[in-house]
C-alpha atoms as a PDB file:
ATOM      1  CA  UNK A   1       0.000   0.000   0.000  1.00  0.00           C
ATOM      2  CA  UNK A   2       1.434   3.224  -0.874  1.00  0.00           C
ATOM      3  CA  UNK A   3      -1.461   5.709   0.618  1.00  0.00           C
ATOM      4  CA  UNK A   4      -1.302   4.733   4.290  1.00  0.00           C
ATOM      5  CA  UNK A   5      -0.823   7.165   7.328  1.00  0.00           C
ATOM      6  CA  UNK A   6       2.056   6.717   9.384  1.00  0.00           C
ATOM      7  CA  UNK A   7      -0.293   4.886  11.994  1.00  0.00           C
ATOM      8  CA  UNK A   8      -1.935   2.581   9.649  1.00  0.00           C
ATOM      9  CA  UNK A   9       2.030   1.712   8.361  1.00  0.00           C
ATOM     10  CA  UNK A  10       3.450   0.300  11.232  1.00  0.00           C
ATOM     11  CA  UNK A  11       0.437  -1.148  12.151  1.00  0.00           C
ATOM     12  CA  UNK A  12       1.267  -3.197   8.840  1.00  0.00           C
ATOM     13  CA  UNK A  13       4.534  -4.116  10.243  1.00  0.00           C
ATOM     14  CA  UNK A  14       2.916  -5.062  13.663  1.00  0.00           C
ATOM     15  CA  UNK A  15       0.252  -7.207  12.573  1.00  0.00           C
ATOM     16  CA  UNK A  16       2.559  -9.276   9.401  1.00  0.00           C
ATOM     17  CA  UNK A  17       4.370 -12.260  10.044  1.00  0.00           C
ATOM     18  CA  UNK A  18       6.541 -11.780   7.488  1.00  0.00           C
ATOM     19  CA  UNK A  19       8.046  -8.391   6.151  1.00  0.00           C
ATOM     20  CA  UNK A  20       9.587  -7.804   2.879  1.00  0.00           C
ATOM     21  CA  UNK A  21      10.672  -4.271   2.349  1.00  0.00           C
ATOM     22  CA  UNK A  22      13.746  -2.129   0.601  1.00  0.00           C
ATOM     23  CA  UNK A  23      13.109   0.928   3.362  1.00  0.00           C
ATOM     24  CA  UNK A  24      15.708   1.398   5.817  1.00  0.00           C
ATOM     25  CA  UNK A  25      12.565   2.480   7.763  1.00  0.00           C
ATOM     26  CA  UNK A  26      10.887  -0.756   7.127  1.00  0.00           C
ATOM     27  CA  UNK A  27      13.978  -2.607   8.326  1.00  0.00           C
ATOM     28  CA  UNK A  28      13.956  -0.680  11.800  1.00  0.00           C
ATOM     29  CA  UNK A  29      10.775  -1.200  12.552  1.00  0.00           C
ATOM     30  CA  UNK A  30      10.733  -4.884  11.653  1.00  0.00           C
ATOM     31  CA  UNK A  31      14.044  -5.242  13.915  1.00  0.00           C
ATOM     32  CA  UNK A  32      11.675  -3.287  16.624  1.00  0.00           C
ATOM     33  CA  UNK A  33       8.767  -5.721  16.048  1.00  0.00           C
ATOM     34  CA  UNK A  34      10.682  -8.321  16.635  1.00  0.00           C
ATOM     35  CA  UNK A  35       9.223  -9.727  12.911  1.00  0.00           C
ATOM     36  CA  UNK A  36      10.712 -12.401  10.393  1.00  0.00           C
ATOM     37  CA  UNK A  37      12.079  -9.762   7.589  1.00  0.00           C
ATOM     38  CA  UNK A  38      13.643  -9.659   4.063  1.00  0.00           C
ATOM     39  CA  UNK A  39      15.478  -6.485   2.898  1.00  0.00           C
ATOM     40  CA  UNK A  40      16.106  -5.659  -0.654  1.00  0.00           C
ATOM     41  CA  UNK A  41      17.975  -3.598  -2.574  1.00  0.00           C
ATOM     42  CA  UNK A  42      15.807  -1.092  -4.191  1.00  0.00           C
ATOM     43  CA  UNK A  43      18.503   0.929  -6.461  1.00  0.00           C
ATOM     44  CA  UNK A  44      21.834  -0.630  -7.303  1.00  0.00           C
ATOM     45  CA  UNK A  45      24.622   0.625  -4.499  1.00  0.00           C
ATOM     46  CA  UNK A  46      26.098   3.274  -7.430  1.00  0.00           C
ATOM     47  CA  UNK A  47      22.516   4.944  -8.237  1.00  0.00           C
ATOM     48  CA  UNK A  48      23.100   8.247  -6.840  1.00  0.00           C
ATOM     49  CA  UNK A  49      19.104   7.857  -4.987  1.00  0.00           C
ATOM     50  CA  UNK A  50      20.541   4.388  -3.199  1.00  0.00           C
ATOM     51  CA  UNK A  51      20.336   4.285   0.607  1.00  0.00           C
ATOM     52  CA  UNK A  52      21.928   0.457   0.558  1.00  0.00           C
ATOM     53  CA  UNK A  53      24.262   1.630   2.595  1.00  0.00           C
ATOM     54  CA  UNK A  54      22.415   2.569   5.619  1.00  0.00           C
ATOM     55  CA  UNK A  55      20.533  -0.063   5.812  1.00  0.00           C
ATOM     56  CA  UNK A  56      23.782  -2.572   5.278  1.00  0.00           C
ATOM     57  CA  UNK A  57      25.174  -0.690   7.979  1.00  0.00           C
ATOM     58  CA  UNK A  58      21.809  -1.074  10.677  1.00  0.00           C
ATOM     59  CA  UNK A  59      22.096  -5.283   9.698  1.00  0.00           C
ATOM     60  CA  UNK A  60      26.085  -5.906   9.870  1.00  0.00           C
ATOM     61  CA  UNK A  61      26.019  -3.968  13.409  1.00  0.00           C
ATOM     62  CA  UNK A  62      22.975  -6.000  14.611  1.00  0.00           C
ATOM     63  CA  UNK A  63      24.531  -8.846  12.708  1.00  0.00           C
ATOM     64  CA  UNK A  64      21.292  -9.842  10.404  1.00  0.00           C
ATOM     65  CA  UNK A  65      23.199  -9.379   7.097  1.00  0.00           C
END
């Protein structure tokens, strides 16, 4: 879904039992959760719009890479 509040959002992420997302955001608040995730890359790591990094960064220091 792409026109939910921020309310109804997490409240996606609360109530899945499985998350698949390429947000940093959606990451965090799976890792918060405590929910069974997948992260993806959305833009290769040399698109100039990429926030891979980030996000590798949040799941090497909780070690989930």
């Amino acid at each position: 879904p792409y026109d939910v509040n921020p309310f109804d959002w997490i409240n996606l992420i609360y109530n899945a039992e499985y998350v698949c997302t390429d947000s940093f955001h959606g990451s965090v608040f799976s890792i918060i959760l405590n929910k069974k995730f997948f992260t993806f890359s959305r833009f290769s790591d040399k698109h100039k719009m990429s926030t891979n990094s980030r996000i590798m960064s949040l799941l090497k220091k909780l070690n989930l890479e």
